[in-house]
PDB file of N, CA and C in Angstrom:
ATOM      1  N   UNK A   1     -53.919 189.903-179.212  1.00  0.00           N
ATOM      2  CA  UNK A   1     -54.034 191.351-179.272  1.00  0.00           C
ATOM      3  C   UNK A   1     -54.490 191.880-177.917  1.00  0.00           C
ATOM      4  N   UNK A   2     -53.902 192.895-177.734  1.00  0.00           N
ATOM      5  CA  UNK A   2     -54.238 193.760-176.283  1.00  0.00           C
ATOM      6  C   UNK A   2     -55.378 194.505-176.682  1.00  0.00           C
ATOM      7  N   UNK A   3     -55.979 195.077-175.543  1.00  0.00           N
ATOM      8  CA  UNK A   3     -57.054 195.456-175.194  1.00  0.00           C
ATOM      9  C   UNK A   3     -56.595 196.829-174.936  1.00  0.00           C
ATOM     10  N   UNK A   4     -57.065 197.721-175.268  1.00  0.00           N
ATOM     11  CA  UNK A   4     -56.507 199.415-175.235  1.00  0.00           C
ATOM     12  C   UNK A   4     -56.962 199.563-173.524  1.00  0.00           C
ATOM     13  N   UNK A   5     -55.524 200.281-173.241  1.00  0.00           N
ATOM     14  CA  UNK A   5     -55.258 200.685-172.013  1.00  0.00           C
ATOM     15  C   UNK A   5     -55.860 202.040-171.746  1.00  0.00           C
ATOM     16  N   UNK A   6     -57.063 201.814-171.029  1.00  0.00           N
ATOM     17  CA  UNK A   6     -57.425 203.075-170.104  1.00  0.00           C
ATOM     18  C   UNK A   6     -57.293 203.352-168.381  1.00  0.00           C
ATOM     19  N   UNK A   7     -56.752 204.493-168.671  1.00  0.00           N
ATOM     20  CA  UNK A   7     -56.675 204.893-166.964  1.00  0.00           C
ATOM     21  C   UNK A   7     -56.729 206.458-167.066  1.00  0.00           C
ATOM     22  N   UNK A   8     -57.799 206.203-165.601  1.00  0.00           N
ATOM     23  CA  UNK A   8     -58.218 207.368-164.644  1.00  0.00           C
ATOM     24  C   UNK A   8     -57.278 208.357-164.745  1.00  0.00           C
ATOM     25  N   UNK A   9     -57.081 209.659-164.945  1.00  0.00           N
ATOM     26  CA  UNK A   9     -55.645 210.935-164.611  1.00  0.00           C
ATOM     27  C   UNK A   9     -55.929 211.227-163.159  1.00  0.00           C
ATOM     28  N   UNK A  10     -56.755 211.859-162.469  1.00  0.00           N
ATOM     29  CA  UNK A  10     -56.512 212.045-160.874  1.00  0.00           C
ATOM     30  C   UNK A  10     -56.842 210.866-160.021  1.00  0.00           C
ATOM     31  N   UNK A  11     -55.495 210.848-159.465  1.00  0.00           N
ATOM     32  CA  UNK A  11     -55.406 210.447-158.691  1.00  0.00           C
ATOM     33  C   UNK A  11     -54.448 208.729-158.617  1.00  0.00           C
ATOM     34  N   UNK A  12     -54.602 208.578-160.311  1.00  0.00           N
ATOM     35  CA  UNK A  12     -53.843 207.383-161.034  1.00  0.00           C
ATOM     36  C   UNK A  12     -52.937 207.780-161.233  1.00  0.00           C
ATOM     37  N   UNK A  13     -52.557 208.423-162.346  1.00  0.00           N
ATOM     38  CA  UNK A  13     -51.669 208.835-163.299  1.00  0.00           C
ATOM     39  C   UNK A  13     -50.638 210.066-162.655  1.00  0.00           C
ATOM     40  N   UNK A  14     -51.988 211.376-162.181  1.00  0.00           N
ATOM     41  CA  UNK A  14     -51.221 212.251-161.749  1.00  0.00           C
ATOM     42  C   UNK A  14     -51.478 211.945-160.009  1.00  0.00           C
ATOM     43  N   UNK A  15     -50.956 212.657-158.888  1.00  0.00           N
ATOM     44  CA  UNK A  15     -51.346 212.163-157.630  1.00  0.00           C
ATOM     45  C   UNK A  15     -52.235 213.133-157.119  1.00  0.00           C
ATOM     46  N   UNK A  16     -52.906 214.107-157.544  1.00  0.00           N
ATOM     47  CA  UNK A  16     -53.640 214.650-156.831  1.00  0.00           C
ATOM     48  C   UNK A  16     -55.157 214.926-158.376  1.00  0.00           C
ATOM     49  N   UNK A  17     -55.800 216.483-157.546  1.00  0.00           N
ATOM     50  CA  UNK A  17     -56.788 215.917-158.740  1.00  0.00           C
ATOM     51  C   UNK A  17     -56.581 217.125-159.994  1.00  0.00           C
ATOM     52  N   UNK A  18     -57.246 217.002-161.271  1.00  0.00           N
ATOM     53  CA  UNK A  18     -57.227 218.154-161.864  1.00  0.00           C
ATOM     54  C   UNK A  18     -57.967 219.137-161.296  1.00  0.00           C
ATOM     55  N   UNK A  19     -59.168 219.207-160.976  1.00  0.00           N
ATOM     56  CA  UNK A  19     -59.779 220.110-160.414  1.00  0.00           C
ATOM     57  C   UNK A  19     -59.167 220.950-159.662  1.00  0.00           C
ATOM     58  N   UNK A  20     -58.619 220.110-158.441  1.00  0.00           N
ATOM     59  CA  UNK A  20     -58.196 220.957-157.496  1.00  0.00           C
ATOM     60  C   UNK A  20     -57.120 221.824-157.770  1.00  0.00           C
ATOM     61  N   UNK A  21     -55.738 221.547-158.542  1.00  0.00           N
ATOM     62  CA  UNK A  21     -54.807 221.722-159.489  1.00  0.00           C
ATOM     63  C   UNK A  21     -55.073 223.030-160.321  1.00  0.00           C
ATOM     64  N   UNK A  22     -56.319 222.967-160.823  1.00  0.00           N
ATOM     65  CA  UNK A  22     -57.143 223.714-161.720  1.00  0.00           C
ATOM     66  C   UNK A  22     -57.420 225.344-160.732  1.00  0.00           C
ATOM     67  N   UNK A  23     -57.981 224.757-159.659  1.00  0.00           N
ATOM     68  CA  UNK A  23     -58.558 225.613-158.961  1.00  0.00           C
ATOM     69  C   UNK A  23     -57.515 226.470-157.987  1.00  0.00           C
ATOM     70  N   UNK A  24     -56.424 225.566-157.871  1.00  0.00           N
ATOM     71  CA  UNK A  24     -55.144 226.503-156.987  1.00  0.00           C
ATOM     72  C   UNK A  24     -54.778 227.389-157.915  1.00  0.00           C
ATOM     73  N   UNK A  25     -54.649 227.157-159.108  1.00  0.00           N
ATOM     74  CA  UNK A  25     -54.043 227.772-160.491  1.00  0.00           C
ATOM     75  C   UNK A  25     -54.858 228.984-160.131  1.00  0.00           C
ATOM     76  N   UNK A  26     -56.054 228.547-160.718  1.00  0.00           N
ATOM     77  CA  UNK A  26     -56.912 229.848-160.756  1.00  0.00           C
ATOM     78  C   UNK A  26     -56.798 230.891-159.548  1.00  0.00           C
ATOM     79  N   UNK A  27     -56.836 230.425-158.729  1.00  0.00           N
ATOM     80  CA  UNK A  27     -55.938 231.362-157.091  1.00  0.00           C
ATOM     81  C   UNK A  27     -54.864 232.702-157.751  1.00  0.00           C
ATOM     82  N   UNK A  28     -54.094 231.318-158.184  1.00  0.00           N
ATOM     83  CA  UNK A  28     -52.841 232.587-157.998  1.00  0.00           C
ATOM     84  C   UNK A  28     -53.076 233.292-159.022  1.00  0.00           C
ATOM     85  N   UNK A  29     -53.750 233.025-160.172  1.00  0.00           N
ATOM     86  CA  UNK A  29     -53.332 233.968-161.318  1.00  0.00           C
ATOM     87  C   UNK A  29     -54.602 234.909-161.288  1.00  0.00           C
ATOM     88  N   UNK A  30     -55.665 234.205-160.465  1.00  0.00           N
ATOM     89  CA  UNK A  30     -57.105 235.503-160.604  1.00  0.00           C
ATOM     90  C   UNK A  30     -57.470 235.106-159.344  1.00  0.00           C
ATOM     91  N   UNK A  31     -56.999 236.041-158.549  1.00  0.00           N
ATOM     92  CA  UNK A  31     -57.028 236.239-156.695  1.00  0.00           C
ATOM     93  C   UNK A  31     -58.794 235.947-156.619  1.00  0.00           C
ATOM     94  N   UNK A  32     -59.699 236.874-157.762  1.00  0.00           N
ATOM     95  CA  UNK A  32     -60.775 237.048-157.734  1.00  0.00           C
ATOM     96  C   UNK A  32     -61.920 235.978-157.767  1.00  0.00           C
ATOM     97  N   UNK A  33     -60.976 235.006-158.297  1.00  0.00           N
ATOM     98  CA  UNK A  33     -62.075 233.715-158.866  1.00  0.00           C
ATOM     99  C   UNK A  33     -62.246 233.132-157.595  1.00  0.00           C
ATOM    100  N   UNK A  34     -61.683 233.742-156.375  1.00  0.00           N
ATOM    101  CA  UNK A  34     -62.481 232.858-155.368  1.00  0.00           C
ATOM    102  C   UNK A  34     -63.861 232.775-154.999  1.00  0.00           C
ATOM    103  N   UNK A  35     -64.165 233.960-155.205  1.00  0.00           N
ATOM    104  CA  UNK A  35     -65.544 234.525-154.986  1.00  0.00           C
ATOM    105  C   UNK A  35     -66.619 233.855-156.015  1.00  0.00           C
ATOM    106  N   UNK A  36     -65.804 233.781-157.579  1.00  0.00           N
ATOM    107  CA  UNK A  36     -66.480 233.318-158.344  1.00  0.00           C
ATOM    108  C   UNK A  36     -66.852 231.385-158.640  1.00  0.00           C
ATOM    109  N   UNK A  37     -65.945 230.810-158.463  1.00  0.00           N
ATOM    110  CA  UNK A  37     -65.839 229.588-158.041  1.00  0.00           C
ATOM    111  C   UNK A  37     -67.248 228.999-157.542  1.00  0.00           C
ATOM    112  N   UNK A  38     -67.612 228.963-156.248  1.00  0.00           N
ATOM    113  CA  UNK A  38     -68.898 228.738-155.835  1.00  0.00           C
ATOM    114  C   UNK A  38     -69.673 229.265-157.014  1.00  0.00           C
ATOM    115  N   UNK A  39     -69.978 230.097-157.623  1.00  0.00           N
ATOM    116  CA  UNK A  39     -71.276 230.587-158.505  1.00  0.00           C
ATOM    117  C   UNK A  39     -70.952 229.963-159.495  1.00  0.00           C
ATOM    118  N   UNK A  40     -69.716 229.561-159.957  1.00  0.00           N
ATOM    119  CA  UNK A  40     -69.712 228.083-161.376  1.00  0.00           C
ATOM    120  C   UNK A  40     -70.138 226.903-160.719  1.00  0.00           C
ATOM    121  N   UNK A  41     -69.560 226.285-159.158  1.00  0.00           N
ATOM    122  CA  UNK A  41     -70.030 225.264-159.149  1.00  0.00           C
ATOM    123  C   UNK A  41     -71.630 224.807-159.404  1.00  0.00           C
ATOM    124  N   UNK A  42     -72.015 226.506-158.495  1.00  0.00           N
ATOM    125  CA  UNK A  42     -73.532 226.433-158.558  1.00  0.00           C
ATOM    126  C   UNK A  42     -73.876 225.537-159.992  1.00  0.00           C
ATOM    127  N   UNK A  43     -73.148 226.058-160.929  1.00  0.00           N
ATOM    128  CA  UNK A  43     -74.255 225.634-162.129  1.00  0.00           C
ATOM    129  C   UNK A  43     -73.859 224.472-162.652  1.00  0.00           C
ATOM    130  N   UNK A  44     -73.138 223.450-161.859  1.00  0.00           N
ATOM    131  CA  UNK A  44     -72.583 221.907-162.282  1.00  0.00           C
ATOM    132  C   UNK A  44     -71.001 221.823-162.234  1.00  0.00           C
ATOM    133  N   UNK A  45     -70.818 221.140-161.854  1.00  0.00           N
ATOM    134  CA  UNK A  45     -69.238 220.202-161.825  1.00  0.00           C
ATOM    135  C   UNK A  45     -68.589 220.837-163.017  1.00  0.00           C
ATOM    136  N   UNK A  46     -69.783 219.908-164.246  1.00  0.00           N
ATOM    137  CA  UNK A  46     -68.761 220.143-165.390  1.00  0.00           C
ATOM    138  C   UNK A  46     -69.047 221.608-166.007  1.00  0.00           C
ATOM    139  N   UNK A  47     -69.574 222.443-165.522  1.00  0.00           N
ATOM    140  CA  UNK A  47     -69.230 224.477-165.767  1.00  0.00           C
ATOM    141  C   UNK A  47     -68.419 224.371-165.216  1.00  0.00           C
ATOM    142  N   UNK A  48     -67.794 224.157-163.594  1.00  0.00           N
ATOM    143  CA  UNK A  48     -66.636 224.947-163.132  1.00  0.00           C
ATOM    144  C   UNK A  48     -66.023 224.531-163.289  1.00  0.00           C
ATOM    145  N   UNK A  49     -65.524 222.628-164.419  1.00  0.00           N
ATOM    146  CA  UNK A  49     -63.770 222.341-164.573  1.00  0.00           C
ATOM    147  C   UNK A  49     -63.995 223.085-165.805  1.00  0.00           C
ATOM    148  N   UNK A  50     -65.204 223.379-166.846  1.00  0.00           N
ATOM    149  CA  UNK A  50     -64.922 223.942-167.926  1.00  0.00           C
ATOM    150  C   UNK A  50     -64.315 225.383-168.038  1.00  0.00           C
ATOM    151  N   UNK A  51     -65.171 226.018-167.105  1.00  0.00           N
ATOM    152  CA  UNK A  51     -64.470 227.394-167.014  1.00  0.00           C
ATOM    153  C   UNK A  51     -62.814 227.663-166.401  1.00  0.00           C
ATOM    154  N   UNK A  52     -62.725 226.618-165.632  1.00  0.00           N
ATOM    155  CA  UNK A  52     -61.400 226.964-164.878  1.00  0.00           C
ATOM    156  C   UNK A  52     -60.255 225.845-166.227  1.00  0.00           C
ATOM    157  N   UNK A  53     -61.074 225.017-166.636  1.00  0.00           N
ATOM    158  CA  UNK A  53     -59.791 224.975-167.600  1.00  0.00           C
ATOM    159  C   UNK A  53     -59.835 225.720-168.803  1.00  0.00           C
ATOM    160  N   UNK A  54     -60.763 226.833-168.879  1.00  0.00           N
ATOM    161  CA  UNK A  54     -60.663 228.040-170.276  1.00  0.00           C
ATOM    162  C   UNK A  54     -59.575 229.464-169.311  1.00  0.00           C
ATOM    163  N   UNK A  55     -59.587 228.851-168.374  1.00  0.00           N
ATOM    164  CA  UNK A  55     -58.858 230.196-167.335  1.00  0.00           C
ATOM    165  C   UNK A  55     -57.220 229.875-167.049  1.00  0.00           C
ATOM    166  N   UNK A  56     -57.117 228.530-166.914  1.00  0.00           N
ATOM    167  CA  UNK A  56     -55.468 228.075-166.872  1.00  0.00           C
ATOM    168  C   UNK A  56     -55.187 227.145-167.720  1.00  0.00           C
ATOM    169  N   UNK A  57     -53.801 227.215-167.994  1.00  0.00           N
ATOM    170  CA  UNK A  57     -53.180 226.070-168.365  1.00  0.00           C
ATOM    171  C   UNK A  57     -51.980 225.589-167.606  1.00  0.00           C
ATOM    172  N   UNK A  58     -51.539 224.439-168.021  1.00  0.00           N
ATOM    173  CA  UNK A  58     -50.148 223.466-167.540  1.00  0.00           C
ATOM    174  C   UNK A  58     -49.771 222.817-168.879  1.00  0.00           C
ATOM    175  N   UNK A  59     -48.998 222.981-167.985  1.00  0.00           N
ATOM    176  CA  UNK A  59     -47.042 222.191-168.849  1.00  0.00           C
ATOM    177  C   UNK A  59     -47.443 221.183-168.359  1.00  0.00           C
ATOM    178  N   UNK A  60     -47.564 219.774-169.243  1.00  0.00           N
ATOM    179  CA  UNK A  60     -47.540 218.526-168.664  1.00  0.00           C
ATOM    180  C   UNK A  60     -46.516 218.101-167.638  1.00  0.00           C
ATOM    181  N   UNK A  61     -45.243 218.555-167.420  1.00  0.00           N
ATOM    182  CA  UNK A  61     -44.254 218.216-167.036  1.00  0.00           C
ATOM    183  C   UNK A  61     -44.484 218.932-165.260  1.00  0.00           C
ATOM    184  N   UNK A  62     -44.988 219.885-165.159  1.00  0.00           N
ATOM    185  CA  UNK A  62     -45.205 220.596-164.095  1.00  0.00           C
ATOM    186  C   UNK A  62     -45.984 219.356-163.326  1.00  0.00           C
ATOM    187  N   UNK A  63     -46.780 218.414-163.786  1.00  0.00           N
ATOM    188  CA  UNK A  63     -47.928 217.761-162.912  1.00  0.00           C
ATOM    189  C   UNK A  63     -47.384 217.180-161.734  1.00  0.00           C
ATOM    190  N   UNK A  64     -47.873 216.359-160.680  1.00  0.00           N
ATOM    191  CA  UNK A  64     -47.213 215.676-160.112  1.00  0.00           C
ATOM    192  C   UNK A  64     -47.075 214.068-160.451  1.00  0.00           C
ATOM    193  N   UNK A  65     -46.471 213.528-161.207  1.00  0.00           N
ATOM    194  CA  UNK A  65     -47.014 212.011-161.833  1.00  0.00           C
ATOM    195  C   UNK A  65     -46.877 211.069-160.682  1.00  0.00           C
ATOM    196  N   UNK A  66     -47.803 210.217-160.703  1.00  0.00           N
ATOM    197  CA  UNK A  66     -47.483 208.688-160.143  1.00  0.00           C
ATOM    198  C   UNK A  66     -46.633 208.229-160.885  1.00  0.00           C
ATOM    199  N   UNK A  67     -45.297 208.129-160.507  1.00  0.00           N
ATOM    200  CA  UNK A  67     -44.228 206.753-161.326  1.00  0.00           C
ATOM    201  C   UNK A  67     -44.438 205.869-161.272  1.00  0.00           C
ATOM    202  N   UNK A  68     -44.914 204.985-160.160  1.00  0.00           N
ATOM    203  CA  UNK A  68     -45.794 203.769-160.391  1.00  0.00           C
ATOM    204  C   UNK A  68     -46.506 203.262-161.298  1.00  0.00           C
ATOM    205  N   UNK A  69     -47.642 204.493-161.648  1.00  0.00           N
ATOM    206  CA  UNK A  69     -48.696 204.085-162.841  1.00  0.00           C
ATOM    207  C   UNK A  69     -47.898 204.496-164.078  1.00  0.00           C
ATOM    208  N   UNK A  70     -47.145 205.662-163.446  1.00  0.00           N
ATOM    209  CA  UNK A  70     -46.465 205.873-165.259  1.00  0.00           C
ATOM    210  C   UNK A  70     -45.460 204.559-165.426  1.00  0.00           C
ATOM    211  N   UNK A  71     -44.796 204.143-165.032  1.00  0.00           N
ATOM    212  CA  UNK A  71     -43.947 203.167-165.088  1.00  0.00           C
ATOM    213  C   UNK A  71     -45.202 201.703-165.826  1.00  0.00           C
ATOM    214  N   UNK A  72     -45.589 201.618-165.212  1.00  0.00           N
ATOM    215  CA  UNK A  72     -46.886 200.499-165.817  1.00  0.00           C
ATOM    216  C   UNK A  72     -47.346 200.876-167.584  1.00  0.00           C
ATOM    217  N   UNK A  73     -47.463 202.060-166.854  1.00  0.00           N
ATOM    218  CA  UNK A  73     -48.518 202.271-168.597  1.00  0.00           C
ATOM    219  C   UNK A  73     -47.138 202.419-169.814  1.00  0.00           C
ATOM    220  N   UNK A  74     -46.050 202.677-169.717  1.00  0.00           N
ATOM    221  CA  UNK A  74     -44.999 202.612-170.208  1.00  0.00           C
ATOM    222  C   UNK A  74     -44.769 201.428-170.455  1.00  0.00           C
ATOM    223  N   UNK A  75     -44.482 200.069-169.498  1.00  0.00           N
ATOM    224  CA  UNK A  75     -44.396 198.617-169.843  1.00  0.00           C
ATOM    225  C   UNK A  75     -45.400 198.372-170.825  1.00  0.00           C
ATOM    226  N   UNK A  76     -46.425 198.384-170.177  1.00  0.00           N
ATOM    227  CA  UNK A  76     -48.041 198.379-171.442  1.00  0.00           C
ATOM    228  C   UNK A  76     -48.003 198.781-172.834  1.00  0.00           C
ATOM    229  N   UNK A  77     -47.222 200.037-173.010  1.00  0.00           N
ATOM    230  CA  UNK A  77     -47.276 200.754-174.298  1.00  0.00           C
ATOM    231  C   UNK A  77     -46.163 199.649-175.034  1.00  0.00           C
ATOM    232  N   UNK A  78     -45.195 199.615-174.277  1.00  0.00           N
ATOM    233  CA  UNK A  78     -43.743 198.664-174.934  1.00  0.00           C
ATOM    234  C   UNK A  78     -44.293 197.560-175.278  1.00  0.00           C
ATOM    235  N   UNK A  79     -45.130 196.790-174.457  1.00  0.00           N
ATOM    236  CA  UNK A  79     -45.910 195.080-174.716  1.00  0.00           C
ATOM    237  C   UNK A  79     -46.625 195.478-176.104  1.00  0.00           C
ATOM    238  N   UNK A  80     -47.240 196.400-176.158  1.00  0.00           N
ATOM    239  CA  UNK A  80     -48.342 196.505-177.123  1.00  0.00           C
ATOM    240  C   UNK A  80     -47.640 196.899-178.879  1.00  0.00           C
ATOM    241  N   UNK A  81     -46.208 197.361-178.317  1.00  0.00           N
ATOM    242  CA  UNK A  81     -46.175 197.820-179.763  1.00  0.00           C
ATOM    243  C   UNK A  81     -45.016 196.324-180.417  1.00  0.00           C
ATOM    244  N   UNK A  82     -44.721 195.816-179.705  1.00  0.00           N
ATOM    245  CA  UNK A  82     -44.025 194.139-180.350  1.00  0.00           C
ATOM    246  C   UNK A  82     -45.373 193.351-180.406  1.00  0.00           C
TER     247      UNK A  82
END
């Protein structure tokens, strides 16, 4: 029996990070959140991915994937289900 496959999303899976992804988003669609940005980080990491991911979303398909890792975790999924 296999061992459940975990992997990292930035920087594995997808090639850049969510955050940052998160935070260009937030750019274009609220010019304003630049200003605001710094005053979430102020209050921890995880306030400003929380707020900026209650502020955007994505289409999985939009991401940029590693084919590499996706190609892997795809073999992995195929091994695991024979």
């Amino acid at each position: 029996m296999l061992h459940p496959l975990v992997v990292d999303l930035d920087g594995s899976v997808i090639s850049t990070d969510m955050l940052h992804e998160s935070a260009l988003r937030a750019f274009r669609h609220h010019p304003l959140d630049i200003f605001r940005i710094p005053l979430w980080l102020f209050k921890g990491k995880a306030v400003l991915k929380r707020i900026l991911a209650s502020r955007v979303s994505f289409a999985p398909s939009s991401l940029p994937y590693n084919q590499e890792a996706r190609f892997l975790i795809l073999v992995r999924n195929a091994i695991s289900e024979n």
